[in-house]
Protein backbone atom coordinates (compact mmCIF):
# COMPACT_ATOMS: atom_id res chain seq x y z
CA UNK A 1 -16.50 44.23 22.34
CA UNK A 2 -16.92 42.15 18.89
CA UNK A 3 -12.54 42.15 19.18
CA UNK A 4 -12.20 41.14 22.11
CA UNK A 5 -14.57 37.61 21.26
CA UNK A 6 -13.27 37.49 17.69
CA UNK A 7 -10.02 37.64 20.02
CA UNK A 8 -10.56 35.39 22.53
CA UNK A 9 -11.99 32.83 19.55
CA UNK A 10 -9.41 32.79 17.69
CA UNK A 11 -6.89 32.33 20.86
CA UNK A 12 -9.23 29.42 21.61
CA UNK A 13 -8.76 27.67 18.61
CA UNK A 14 -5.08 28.12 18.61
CA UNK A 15 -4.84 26.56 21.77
CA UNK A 16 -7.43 23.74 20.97
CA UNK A 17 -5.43 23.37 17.96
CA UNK A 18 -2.14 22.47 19.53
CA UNK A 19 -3.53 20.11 21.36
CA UNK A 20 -4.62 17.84 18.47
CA UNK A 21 -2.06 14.47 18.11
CA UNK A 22 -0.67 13.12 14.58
CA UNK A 23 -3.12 10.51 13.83
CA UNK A 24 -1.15 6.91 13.87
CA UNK A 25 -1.70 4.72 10.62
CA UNK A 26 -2.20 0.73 10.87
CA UNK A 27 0.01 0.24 7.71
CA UNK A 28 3.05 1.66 5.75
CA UNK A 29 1.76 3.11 3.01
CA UNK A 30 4.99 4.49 1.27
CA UNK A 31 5.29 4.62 -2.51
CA UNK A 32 2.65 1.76 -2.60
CA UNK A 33 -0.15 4.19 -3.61
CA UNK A 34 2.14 5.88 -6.55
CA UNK A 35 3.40 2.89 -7.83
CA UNK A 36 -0.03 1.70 -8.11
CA UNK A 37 -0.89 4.96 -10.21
CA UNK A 38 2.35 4.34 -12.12
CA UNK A 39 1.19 1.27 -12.97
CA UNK A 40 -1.74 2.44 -15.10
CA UNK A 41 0.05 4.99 -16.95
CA UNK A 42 1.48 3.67 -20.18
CA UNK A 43 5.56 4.15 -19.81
CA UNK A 44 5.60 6.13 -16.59
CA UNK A 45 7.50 3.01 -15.52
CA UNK A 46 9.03 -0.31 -16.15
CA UNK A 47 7.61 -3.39 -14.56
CA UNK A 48 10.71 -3.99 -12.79
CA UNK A 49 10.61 -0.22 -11.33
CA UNK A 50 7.51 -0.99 -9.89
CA UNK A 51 8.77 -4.43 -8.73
CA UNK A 52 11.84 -2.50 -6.72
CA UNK A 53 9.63 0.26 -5.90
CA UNK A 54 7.08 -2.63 -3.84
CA UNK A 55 10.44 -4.12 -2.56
CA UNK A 56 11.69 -1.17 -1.22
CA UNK A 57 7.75 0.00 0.67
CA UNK A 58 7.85 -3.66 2.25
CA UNK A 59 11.74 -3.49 3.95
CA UNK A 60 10.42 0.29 4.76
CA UNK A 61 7.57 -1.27 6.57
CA UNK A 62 9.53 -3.75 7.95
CA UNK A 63 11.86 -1.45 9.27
CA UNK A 64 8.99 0.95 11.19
CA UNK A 65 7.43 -2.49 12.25
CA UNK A 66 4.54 -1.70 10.83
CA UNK A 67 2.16 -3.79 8.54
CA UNK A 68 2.23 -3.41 4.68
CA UNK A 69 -1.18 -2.23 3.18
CA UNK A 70 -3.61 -4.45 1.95
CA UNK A 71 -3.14 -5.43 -2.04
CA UNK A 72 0.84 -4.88 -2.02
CA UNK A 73 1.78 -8.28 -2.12
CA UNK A 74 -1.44 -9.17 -3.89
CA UNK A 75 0.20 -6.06 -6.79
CA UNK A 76 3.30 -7.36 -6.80
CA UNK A 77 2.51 -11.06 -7.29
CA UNK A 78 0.57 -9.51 -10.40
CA UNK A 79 3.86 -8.06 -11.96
CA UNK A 80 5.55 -10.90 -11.16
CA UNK A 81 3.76 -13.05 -13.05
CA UNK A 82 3.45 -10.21 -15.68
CA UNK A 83 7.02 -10.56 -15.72
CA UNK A 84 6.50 -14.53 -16.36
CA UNK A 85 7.98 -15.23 -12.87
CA UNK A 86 4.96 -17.63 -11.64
CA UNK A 87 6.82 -18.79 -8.27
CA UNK A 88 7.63 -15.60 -7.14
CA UNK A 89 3.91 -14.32 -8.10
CA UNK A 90 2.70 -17.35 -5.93
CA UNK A 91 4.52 -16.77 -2.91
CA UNK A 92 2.94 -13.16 -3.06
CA UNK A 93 -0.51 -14.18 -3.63
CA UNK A 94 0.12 -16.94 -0.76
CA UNK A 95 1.16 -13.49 1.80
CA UNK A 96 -1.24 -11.86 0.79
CA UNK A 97 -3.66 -14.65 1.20
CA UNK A 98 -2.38 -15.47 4.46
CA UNK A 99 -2.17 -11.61 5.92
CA UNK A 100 -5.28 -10.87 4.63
CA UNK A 101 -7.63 -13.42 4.75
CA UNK A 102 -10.44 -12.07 3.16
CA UNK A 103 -8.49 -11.35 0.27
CA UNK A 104 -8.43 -15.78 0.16
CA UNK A 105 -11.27 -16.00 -3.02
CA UNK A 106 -8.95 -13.88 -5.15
CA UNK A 107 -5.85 -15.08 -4.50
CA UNK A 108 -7.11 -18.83 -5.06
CA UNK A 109 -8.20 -17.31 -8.17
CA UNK A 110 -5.47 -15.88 -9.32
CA UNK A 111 -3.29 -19.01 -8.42
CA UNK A 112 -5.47 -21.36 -10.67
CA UNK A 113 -5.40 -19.23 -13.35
CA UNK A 114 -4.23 -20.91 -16.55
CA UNK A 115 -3.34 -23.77 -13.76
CA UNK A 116 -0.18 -21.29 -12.34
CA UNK A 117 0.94 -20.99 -15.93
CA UNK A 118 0.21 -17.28 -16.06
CA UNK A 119 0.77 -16.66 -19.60
């Protein structure tokens, strides 16, 4: 008697199981996380590694048509100017800013910093 429940449970769940869908995700997450990781771990990687690395996530994204996770451009405006490229590191805040509008505060701060000199 306790088999046959313990059976029929278990047959349950199997069938329950299958019926479960892949859960969709709202961005393109990538490499984005483990570059982000790579960037706090002294000589794991160069800055311009993680530059290509952010490059390659956003044409990724671009090419499942799906939107890049929030800080990416925000991350790689940051290496950019880390990298003493302040236009490039301005355009990204600016996407960021514009994709993610809450994000707006930050970004303006980060743009006036040292007045876009970001030395």
């Amino acid at each position: 008697m306790i088999t046959k429940k313990i059976s029929g449970l278990l047959l349950a769940a199997t069938l329950l199981g299958g019926c479960v869908a892949p859960q969709k995700t709202l961005y393109s997450w990538d490499g984005y996380q483990t570059t982000v990781y790579q960037h706090y771990q002294p000589g794991s990687s160069s800055p311009e590694q993680q530059i290509a690395a952010l490059k390659e996530s956003i044409e990724k994204s671009r090419a499942k048509d799906k939107a890049v996770p929030p800080g990416l451009h925000a991350h790689l405006g940051m290496l950019y100017a880390n990298t003493g490229r302040a236009d490039q590191a301005l355009a990204e805040f600016n996407t960021e800013k514009s994709l993610f509008p809450e994000s707006a505060p930050f970004m303006d701060f980060l743009m006036s910093k040292d007045k876009g000199s970001f030395k």
